[in-house]
Protein backbone atom coordinates (compact mmCIF):
# COMPACT_ATOMS: atom_id res chain seq x y z
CA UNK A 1 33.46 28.59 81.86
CA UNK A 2 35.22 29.34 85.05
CA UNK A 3 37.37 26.79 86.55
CA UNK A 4 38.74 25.78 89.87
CA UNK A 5 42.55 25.28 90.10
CA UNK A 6 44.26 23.91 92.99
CA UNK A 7 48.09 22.32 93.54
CA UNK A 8 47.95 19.48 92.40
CA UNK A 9 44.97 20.25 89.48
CA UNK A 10 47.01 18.87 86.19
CA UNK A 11 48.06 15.16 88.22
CA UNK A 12 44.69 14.43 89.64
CA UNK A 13 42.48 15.03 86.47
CA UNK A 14 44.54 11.91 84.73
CA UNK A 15 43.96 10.18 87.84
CA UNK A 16 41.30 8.01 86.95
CA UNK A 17 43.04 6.74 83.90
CA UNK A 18 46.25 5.52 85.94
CA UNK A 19 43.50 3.43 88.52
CA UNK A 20 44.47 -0.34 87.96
CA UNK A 21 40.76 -2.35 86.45
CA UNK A 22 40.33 -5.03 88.87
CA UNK A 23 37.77 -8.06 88.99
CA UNK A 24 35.30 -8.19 91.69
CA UNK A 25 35.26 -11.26 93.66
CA UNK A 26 32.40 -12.77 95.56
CA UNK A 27 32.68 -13.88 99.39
CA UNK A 28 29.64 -16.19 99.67
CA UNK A 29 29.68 -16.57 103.46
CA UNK A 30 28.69 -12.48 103.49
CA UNK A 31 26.10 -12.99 101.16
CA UNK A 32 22.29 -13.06 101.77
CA UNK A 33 19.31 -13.66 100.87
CA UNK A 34 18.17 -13.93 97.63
CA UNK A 35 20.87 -14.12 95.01
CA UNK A 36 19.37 -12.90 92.04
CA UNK A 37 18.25 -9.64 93.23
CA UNK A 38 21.28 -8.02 91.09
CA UNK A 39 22.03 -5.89 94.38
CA UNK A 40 25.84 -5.51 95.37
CA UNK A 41 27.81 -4.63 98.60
CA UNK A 42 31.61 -3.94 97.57
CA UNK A 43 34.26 -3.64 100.32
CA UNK A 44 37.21 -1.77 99.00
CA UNK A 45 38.73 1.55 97.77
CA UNK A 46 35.32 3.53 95.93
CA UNK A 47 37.96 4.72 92.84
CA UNK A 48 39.44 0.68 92.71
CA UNK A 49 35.74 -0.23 93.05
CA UNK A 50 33.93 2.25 90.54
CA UNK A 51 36.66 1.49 87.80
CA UNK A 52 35.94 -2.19 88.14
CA UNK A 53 32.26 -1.33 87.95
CA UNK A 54 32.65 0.38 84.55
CA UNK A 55 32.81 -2.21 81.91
CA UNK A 56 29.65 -3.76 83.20
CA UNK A 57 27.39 -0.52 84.15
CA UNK A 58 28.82 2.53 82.47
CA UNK A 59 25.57 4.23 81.69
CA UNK A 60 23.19 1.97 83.61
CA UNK A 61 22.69 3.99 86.99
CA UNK A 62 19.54 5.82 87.43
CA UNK A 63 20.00 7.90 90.73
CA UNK A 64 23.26 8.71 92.92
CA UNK A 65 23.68 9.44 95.77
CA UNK A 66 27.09 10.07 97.78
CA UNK A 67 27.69 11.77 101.42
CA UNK A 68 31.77 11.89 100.91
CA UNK A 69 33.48 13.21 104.23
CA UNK A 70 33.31 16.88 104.68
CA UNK A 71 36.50 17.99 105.35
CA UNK A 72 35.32 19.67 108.51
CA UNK A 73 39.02 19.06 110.09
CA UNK A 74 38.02 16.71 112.49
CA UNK A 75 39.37 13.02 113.11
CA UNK A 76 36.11 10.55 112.35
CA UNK A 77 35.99 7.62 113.87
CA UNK A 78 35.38 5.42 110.78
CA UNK A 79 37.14 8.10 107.79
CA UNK A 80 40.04 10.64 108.33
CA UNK A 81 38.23 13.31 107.33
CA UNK A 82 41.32 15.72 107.91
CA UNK A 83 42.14 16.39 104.90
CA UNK A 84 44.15 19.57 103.08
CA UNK A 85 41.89 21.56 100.97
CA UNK A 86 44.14 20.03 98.13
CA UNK A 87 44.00 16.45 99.36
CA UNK A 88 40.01 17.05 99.35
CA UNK A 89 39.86 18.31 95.78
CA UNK A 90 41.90 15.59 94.83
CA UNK A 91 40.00 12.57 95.94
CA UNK A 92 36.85 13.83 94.51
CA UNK A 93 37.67 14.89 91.00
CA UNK A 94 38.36 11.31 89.76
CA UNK A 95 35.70 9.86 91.70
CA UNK A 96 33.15 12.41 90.20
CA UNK A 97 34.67 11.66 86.94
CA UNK A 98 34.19 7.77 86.76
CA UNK A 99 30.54 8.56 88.79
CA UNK A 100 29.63 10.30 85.47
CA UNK A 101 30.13 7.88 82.85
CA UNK A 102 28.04 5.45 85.52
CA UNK A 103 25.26 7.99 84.77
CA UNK A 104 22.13 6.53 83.11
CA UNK A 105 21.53 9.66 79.79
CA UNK A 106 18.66 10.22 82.28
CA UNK A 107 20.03 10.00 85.58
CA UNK A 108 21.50 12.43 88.23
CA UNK A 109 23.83 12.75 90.95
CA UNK A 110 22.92 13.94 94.17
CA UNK A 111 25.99 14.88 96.82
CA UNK A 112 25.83 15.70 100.71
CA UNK A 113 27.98 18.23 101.97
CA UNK A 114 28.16 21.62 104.20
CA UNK A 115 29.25 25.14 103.70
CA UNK A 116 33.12 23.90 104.04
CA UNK A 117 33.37 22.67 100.51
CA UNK A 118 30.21 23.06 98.84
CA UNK A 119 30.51 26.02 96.98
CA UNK A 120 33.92 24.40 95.42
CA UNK A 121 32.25 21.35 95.02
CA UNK A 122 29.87 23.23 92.78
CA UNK A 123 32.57 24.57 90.65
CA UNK A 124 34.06 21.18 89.97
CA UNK A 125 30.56 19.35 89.22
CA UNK A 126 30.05 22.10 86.88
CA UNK A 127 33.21 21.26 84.89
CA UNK A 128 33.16 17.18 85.43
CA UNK A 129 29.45 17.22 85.02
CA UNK A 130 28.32 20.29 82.47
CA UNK A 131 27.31 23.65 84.27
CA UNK A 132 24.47 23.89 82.11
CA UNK A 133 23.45 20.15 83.95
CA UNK A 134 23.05 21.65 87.12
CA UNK A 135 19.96 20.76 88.82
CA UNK A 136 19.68 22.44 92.08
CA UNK A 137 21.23 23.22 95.78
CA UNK A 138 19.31 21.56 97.97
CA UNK A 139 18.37 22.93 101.58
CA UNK A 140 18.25 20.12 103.93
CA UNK A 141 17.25 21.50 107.38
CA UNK A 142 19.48 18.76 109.61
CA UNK A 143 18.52 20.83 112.60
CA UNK A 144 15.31 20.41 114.63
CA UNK A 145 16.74 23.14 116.95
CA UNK A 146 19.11 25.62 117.07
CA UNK A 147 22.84 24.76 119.37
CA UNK A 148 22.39 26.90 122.48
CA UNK A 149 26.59 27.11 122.55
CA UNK A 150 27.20 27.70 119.45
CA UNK A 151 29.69 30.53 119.43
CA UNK A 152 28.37 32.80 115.96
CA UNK A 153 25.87 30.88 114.44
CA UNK A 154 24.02 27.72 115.11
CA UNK A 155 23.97 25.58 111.36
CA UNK A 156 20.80 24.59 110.67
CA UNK A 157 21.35 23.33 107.61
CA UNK A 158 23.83 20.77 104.84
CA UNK A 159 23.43 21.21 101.01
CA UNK A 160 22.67 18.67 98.60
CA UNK A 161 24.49 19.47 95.34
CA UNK A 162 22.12 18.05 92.38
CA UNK A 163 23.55 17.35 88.94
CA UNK A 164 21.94 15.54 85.73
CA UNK A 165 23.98 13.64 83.52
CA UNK A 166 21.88 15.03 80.66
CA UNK A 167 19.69 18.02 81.76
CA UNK A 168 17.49 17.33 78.54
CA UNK A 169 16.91 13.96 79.28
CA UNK A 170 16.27 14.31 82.79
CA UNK A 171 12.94 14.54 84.53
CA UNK A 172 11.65 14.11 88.41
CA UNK A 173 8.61 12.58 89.72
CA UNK A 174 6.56 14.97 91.25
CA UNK A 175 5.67 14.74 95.45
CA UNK A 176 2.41 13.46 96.57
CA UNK A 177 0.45 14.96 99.34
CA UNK A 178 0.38 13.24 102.69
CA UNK A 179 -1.26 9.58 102.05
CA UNK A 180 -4.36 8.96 103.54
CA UNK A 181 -4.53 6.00 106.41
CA UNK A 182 -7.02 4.25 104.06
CA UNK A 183 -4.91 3.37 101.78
CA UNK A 184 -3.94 0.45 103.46
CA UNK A 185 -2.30 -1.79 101.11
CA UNK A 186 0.81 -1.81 99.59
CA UNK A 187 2.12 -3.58 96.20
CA UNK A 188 5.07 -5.44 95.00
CA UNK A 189 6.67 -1.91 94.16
CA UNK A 190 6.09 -0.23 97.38
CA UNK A 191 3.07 1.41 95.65
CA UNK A 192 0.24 2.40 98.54
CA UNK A 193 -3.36 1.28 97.58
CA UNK A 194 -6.81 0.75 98.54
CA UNK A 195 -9.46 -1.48 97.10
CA UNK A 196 -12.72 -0.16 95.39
CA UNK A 197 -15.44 -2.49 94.05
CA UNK A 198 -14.69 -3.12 90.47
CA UNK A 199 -19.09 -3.29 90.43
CA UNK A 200 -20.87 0.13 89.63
CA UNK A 201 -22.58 1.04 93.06
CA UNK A 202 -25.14 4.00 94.18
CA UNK A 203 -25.87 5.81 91.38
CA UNK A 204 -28.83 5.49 89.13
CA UNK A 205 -27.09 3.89 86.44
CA UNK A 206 -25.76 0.89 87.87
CA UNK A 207 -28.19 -1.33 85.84
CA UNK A 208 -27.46 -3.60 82.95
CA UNK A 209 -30.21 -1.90 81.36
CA UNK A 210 -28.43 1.32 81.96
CA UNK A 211 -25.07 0.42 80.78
CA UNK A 212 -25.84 -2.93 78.64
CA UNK A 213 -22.05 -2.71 77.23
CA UNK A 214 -21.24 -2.49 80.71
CA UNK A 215 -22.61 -6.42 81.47
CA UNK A 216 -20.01 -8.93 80.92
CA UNK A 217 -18.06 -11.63 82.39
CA UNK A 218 -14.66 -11.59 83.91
CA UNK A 219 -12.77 -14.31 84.75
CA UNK A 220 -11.94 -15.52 88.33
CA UNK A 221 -8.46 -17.15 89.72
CA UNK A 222 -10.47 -20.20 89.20
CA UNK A 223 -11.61 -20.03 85.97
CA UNK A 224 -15.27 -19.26 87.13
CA UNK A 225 -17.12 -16.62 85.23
CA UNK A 226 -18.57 -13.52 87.12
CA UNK A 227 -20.89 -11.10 86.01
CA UNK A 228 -21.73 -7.82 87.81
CA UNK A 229 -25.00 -9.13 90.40
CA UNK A 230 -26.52 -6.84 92.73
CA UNK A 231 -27.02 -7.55 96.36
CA UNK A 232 -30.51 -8.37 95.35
CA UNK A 233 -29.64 -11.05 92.61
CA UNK A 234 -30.52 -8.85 89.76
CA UNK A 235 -28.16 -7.91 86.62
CA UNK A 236 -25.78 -4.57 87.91
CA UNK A 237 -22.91 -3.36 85.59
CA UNK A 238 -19.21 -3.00 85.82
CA UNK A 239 -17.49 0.59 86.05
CA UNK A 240 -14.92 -0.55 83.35
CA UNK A 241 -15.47 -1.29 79.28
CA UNK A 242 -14.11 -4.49 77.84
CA UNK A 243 -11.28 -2.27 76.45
CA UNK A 244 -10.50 -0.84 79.93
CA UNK A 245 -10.67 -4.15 81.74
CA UNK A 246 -7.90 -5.05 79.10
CA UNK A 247 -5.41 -2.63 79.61
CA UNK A 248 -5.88 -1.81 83.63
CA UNK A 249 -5.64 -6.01 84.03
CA UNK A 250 -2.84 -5.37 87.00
CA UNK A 251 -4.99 -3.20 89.30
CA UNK A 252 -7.99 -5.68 89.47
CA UNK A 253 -8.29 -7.25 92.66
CA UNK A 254 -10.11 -10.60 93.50
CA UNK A 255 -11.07 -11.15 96.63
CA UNK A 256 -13.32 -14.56 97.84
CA UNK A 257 -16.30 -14.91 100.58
CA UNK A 258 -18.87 -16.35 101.66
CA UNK A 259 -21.10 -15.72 98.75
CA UNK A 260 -17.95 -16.17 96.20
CA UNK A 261 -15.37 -14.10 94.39
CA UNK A 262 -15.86 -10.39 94.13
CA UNK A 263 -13.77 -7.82 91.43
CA UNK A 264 -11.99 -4.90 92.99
CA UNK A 265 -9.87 -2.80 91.61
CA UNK A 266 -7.08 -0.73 93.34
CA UNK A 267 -6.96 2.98 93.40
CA UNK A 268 -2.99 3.97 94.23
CA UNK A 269 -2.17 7.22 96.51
CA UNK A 270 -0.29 8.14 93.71
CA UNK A 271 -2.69 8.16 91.18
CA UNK A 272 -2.70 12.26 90.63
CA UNK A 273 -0.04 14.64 89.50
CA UNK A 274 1.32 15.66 92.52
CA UNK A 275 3.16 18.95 93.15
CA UNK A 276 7.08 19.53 92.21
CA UNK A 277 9.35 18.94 94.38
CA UNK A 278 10.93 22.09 96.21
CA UNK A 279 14.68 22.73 97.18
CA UNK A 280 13.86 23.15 100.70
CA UNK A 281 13.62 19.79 102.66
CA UNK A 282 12.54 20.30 105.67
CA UNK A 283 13.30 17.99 109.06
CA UNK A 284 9.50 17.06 108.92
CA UNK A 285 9.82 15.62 105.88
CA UNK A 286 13.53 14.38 105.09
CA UNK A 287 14.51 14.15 109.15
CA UNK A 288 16.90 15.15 110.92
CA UNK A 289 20.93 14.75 112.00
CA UNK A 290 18.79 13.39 115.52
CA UNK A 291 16.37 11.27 113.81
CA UNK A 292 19.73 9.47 112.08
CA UNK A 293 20.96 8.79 115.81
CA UNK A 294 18.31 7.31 116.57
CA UNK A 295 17.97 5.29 113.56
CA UNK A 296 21.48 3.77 114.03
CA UNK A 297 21.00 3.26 118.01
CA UNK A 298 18.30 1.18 116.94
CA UNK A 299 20.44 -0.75 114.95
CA UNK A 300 23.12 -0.80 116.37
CA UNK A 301 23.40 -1.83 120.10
CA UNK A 302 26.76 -2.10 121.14
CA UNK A 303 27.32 1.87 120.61
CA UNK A 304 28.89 2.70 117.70
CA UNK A 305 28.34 6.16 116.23
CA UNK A 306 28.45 7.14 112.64
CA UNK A 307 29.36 11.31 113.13
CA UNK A 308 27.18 12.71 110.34
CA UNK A 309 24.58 9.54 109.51
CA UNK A 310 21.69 10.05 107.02
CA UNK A 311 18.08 9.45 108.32
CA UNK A 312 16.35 7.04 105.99
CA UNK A 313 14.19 10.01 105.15
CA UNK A 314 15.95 11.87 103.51
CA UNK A 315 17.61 9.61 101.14
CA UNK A 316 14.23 8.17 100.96
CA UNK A 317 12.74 11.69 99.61
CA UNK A 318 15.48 11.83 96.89
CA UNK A 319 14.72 8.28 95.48
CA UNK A 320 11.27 9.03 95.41
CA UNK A 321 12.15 12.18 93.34
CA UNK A 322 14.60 10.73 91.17
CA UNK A 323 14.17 7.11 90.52
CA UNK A 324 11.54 4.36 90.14
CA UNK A 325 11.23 1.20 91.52
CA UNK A 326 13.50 -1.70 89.50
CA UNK A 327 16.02 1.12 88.71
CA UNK A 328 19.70 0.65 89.58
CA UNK A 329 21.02 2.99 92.39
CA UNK A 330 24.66 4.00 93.31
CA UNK A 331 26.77 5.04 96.53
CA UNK A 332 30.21 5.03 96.40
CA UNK A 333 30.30 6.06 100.19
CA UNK A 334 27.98 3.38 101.40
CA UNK A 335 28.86 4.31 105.37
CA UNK A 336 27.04 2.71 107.54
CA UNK A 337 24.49 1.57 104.94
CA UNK A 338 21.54 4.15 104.91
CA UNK A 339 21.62 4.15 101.21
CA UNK A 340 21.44 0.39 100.40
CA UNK A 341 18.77 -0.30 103.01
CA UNK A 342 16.73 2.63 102.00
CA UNK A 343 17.39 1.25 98.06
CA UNK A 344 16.42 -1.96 99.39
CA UNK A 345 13.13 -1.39 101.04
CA UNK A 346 12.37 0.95 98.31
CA UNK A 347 12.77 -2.02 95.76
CA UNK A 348 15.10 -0.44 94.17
CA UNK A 349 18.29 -2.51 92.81
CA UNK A 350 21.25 -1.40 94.36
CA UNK A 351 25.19 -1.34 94.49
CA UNK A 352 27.00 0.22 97.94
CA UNK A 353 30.65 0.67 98.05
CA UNK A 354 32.48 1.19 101.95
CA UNK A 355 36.05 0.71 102.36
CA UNK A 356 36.60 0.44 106.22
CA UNK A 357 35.92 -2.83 108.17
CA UNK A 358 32.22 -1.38 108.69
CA UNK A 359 31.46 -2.73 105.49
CA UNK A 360 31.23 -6.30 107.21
CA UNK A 361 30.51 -5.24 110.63
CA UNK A 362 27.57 -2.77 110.03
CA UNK A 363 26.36 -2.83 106.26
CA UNK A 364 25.87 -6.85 106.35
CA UNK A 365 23.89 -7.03 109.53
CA UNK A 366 22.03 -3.89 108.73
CA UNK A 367 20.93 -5.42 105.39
CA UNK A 368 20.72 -8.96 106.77
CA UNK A 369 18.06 -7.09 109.37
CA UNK A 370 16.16 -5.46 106.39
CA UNK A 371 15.64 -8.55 104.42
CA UNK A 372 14.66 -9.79 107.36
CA UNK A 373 12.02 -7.52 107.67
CA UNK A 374 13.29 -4.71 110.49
CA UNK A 375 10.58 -2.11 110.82
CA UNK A 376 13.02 1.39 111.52
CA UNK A 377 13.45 3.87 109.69
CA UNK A 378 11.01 4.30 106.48
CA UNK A 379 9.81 0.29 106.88
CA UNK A 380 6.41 1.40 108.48
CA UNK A 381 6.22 4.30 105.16
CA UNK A 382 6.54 1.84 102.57
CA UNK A 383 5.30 -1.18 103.74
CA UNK A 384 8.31 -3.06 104.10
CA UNK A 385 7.59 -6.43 105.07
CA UNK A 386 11.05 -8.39 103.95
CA UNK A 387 13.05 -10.21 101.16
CA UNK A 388 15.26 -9.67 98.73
CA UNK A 389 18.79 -10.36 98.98
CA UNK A 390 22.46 -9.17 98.26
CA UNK A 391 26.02 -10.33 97.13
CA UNK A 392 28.92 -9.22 98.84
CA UNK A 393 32.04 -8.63 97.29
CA UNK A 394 36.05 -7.59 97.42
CA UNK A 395 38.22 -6.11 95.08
CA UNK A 396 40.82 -8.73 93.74
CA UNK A 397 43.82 -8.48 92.01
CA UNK A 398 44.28 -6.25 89.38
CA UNK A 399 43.52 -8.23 85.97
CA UNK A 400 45.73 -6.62 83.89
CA UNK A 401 49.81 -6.20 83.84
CA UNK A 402 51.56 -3.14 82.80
CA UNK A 403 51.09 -4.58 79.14
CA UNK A 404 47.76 -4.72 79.39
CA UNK A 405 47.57 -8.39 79.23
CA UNK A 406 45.58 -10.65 81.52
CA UNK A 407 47.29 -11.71 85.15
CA UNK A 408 47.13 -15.44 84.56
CA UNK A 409 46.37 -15.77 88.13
CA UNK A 410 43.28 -14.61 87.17
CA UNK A 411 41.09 -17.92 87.10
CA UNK A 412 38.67 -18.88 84.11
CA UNK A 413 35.28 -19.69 87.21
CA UNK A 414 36.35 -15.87 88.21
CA UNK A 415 35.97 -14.25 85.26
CA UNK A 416 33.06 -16.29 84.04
CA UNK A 417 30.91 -15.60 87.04
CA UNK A 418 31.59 -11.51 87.06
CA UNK A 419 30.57 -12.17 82.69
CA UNK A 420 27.69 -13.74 83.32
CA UNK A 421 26.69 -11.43 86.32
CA UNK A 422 27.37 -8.42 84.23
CA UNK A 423 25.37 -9.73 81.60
CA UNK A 424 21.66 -11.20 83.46
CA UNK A 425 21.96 -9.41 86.77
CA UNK A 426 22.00 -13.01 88.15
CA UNK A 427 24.08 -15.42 89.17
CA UNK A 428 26.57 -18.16 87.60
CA UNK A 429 26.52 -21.54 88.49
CA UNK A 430 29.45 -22.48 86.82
CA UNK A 431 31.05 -26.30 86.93
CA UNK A 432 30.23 -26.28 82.76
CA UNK A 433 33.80 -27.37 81.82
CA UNK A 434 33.59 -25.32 78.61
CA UNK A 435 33.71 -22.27 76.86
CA UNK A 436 29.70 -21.55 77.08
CA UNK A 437 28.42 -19.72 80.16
CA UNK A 438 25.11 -20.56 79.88
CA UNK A 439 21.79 -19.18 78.21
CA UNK A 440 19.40 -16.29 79.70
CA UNK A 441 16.13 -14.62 78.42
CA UNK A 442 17.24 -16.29 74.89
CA UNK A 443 20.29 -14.92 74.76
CA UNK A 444 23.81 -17.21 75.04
CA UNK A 445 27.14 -16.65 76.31
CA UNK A 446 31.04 -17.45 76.04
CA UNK A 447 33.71 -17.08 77.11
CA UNK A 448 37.07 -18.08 75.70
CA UNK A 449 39.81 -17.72 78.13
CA UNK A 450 43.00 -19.35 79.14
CA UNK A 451 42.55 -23.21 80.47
CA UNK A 452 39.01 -23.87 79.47
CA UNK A 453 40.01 -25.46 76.33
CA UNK A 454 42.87 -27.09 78.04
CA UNK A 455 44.80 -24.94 75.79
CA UNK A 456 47.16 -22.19 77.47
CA UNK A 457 48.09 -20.80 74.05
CA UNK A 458 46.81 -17.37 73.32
CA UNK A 459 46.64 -17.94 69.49
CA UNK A 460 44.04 -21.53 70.28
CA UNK A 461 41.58 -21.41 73.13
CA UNK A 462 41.56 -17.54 73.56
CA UNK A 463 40.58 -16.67 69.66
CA UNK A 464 37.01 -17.14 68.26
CA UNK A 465 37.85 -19.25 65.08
CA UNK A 466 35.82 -21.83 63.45
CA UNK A 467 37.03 -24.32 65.98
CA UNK A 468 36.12 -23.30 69.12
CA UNK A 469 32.89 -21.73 67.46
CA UNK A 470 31.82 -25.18 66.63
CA UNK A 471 32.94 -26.06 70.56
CA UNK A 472 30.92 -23.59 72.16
CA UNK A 473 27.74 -24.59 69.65
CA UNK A 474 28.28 -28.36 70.33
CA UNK A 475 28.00 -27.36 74.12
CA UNK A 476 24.98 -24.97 73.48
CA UNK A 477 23.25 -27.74 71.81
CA UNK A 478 23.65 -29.63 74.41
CA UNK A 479 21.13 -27.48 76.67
CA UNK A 480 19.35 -25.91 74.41
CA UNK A 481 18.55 -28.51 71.02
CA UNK A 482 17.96 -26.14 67.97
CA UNK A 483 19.04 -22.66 69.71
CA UNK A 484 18.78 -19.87 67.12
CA UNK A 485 19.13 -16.43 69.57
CA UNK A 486 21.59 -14.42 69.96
CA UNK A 487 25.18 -15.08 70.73
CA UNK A 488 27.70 -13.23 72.78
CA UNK A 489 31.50 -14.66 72.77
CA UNK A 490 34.07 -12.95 74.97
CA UNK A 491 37.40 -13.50 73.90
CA UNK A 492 41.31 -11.86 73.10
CA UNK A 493 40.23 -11.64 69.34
CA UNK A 494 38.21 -12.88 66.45
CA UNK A 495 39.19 -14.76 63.54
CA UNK A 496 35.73 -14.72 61.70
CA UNK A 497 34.77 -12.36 59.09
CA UNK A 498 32.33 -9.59 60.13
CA UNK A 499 30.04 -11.27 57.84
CA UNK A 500 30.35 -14.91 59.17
CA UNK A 501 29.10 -13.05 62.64
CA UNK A 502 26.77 -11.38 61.45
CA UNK A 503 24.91 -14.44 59.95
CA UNK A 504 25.93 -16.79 62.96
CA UNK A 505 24.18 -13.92 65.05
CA UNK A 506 27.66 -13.63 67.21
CA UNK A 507 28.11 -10.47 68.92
CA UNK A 508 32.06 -10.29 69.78
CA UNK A 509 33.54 -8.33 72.92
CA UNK A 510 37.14 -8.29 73.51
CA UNK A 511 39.04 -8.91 76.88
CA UNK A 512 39.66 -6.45 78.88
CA UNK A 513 36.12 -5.45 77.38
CA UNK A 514 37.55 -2.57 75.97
CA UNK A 515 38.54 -0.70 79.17
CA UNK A 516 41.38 1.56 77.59
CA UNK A 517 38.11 3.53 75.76
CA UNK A 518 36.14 3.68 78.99
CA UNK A 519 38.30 4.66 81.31
C-alpha cells in the first residue's frame, strides 16, 4: 500500500509511545449535575489526555468524531492553526494512532476537514486505520450560498473522512424519513412516539367472540385487572397475544381517566427500515457554517467566535448514523463543545477533550445550560427536556518515573477513585481506610497501593499475598456478609498461585495496568 512520507515521518510514528501515562484528576467545583452519568470533560493536551484514557477504554468507544484545525494558515483565535505541512502531519499521526486502539471492533471514526489536508489525511487513515476500513468521504454542504467575492471559486463544501475500526464488524443505522408532528412523545432514549390503543378498534373482529384468545387481563400500575371493554360495556379484544404482550412489555402505555386505566401501546417513528444513509449531507439536513453562528451567539453572549463551529446538526446526523443511545462517544477536539452537548442530549455517554482555557469558560456553561434544559440547537428535534450530568477533569502528574515505577506523589484516594471510575462508570466515595474499593453490580474491588496498609514497603502492602488477601476479605465482609462474586485486586504483583486465584475467584491486574503493551 502506498504511503505518505514527510520530514519528520520515522520520529513522529514512535511518538505515541514516548507520551508520559498520566492520572486524571477530578476538579469537583467544575462538575455538574448528575455524577454517575459516566460522561467526562478533560482539560489538557488531547495526546497527554487520550494516553491516560487508554488503560480504562481501549476498545470501548462506539463513534468518533474529531474537527482538528485545518491548517488553512490562518491565526485562530482559540488554536494556532498555522502550522507547516510537516508540523500538521505530525500532530495527527499519533493522535490517530492512540484514537484507534480507543475504537470499539465495531466502531468508526469520523474527521472534519477541507480540501487543504484532506486528501493527505486520507492517505494516513488508510495506513493508521487499514485502507481496506475506509468507509466513505463525506460531502457536507457548509454553504447555504455561494461568497459573492470570492476570487476563483466560492467553497461550498468540507469533507468528512469516515473510517471503521473493523470494516466487517461495522454497520450504520439506516435514516428515517421526516417524522410526522404526531408523534408527539418522546422516550427515555430520545426515541419519538405516539400512543395507539392497545384495544382492537373498528374492524369487524374486535369481539371476544371473534378473537376469544384475544380476551384477557393485563395488569394496571395498581395492581387492578383490565380486560378489553367496549365503549358499550360489552367484552372487545386486545390487538396483542399473551406471548406478544410478554415480549413488547416496554411499549405499553397506561394512561388513567375518568372511567379508569386504559392500555396503549407506543408506535416509534422509527419503527421501519429506513433508507441508507448517503455521502452527501446537505445544509437542510446537517446545517450550515451560518446555522453554527448562530448556534454559538445563542450561547454565547458576550461575543466570542469559534472560526469554523459545528452546527448541532450535523454532528447530530452522524450519531444517529453511527451510534445508539447508552454508547460511549469520543472527541479529542472538544472546541467549543458541539460534540458533548449534542452526545448529551442525544443520551449518549460521552468524553470531550479541549486544551485552551475554553474548556472552563465555554464547554462547562454550555453543558451546565444543556442539563439544564436549553432548547438550541437539536433540543426541540429530540425532545430534550434536561438532566444528566458530567465530571470535569485535568491531567495530573505523570504517574510513572523514567523506571517505570509509580511517582509516590501519586496519592492512594487518587488512584482509587480513577480504579473505581474505570471500572463502574460511577463514582468513588472513598474515606474506606483500606485496601477494598468497594462492591458494584456483584463485582468487588482492590486496590493495594503504597500507604493504605500503613506499609510503604513495596514487597508488604503493594503484593497480593495471603495477608493482605485475608485484609481486603475481612473488609469485604464487612459490607457485604457472605460475598461470593467476583474479585478484582490491583496491585505491583501477586504472590498467589494461578490456581489459588482461580478458586478465590481473584482476577489480578498489575500497576501501571499494563500500559507498556497498550501504548
Amino acid at each position: 500500500m502506498p504511503t505518505l512520507n514527510w520530514l519528520t515521518r520515522g520520529e513522529d510514528i514512535g511518538a505515541a509511545k514516548r507520551v508520559p501515562y498520566r492520572l486524571l484528576e477530578e476538579v469537583r467545583e467544575l462538575s455538574s449535575g448528575a455524577r454517575d452519568s459516566g460522561n467526562m470533560l478533560i482539560q489538557g493536551d488531547n495526546l497527554e489526555a487520550l494516553k491516560a484514557l487508554l488503560p480504562f477504554y481501549a476498545g470501548r468507544v462506539k463513534c468518533i468524531y474529531i474537527d482538528p484545525p485545518y491548517n488553512t494558515r490562518s491565526a485562530f483565535e482559540h488554536y494556532d492553526d498555522n502550522l507547516e505541512h510537516t508540523q500538521w502531519l505530525a500532530m495527527m499521526w499519533p493522535r490517530l494512532e492512540m484514537l484507534r486502539e480507543l475504537l470499539a471492533e465495531d466502531g468508526s471514526i469520523w474527521v472534519s476537514i477541507d480540501d487543504n489536508e484532506a486528501h493527505y489525511l486520507k492517505v494516513i487513515m488508510d495506513e493508521v486505520f487499514g485502507r481496506s476500513n475506509f468507509i466513505a468521504n463525506v460531502i457536507w454542504e457548509k454553504s447555504d450560498s455561494p461568497k459573492m467575492d470570492s476570487r476563483i471559486f466560492s467553497s461550498r463544501h468540507d469533507h468528512v473522512i469516515v473510517f471503521a475500526r473493523s470494516i466487517d464488524s461495522f454497520s450504520v443505522n439506516r435514516i428515517l424519513g421526516q417524522v410526522p408532528k404526531h408523534y408527539d412523545k418522546t422516550d427515555e432514549s430520545g426515541r419519538r412516539y405516539y400512543l395507539k390503543p392497545l384495544r382492537a378498534m373498528g374492524s369487524g373482529e374486535d369481539t371476544r367472540e371473534a378473537r376469544p384468545s384475544m380476551y384477557f387481563p393485563l395488569t394496571a400500575p395498581d395492581g387492578q385487572s383490565v380486560y378489553p371493554k367496549k365503549p358499550d360495556g360489552s367484552d372487545g379484544r386486545w390487538r396483542w397475544g399473551p406471548e406478544k404482550v410478554g415480549k413488547e412489555q416496554f411499549r405499553i402505555e397506561w394512561v388513567k381517566g375518568r372511567s379508569g386505566w386504559t392500555a396503549y401501546y407506543r408506535i416509534y417513528a422509527d419503527s421501519d427500515g429506513g433508507r441508507p444513509p448517503e455521502t452527501i449531507f446537505p445544509h437542510s439536513v446537517a446545517g450550515s457554517n451560518r446555522t453554527a453562528k448562530i448556534q454559538i451567539n445563542q450561547l454565547f453572549t458576550e461575543g466570542v467566535t469559534f472560526v469554523t463551529p459545528k452546527p448541532e446538526n450535523l454532528v447530530e446526523h452522524i450519531f444517529k448514523i453511527a451510534s445508539n443511545p447508552g454508547e460511549l462517544i469520543l472527541d479529542s477536539f472538544l472546541g467549543s463543545g458541539t460534540t458533548a452537548a449534542v452526545a448529551h442530549k442525544m443520551g449518549r455517554q460521552y468524553i470531550g477533550i479541549e486544551m485552551g482555557d475554553h474548556a472552563v469558560t465555554h464547554c462547562t456553561s454550555r453543558l451546565r445550560k444543556v442539563i439544564e434544559g436549553e432548547n438550541g440547537g437539536i433540543s426541540k428535534i429530540v425532545g430534550w427536556k434536561g438532566g444528566g450530568g458530567f465530571r470535569f477533569f485535568r491531567l495530573g502528574s505523570p504517574a510513572f518515573d523514567e523506571l517505570g515505577c509509580i511517582q509516590p506523589e501519586i496519592e492512594f484516594d487518587v488512584l482509587a477513585a480513577h480504579i473505581w471510575f474505570s471500572e463502574t462508570g460511577t463514582p468513588w466515595d472513598g474515606g474506606r481506610g483500606s485496601p477494598f474499593l468497594g462492591i458494584r453490580d456483584g463485582r468487588a474491588f482492590a486496590l493495594l497501593y503504597n500507604g493504605v496498609l500503613g506499609d510503604k514497603n513495596p514487597r508488604g502492602g503493594n503484593v497480593l499475598t495471603r495477608t493482605t488477601l485475608a485484609l481486603i476479605r475481612e473488609a469485604i465482609a464487612e459490607t457485604a456478609q457472605g460475598f461470593n462474586g467476583l474479585l478484582t485486586v490491583y496491585g505491583e504483583q501477586a504472590r498467589l498461585a494461578r490456581a489459588t486465584l482461580d478458586r478465590e475467584r481473584i482476577v489480578f491486574k498489575q500497576t501501571p495496568y499494563d500500559i507498556e503493551a497498550r501504548a
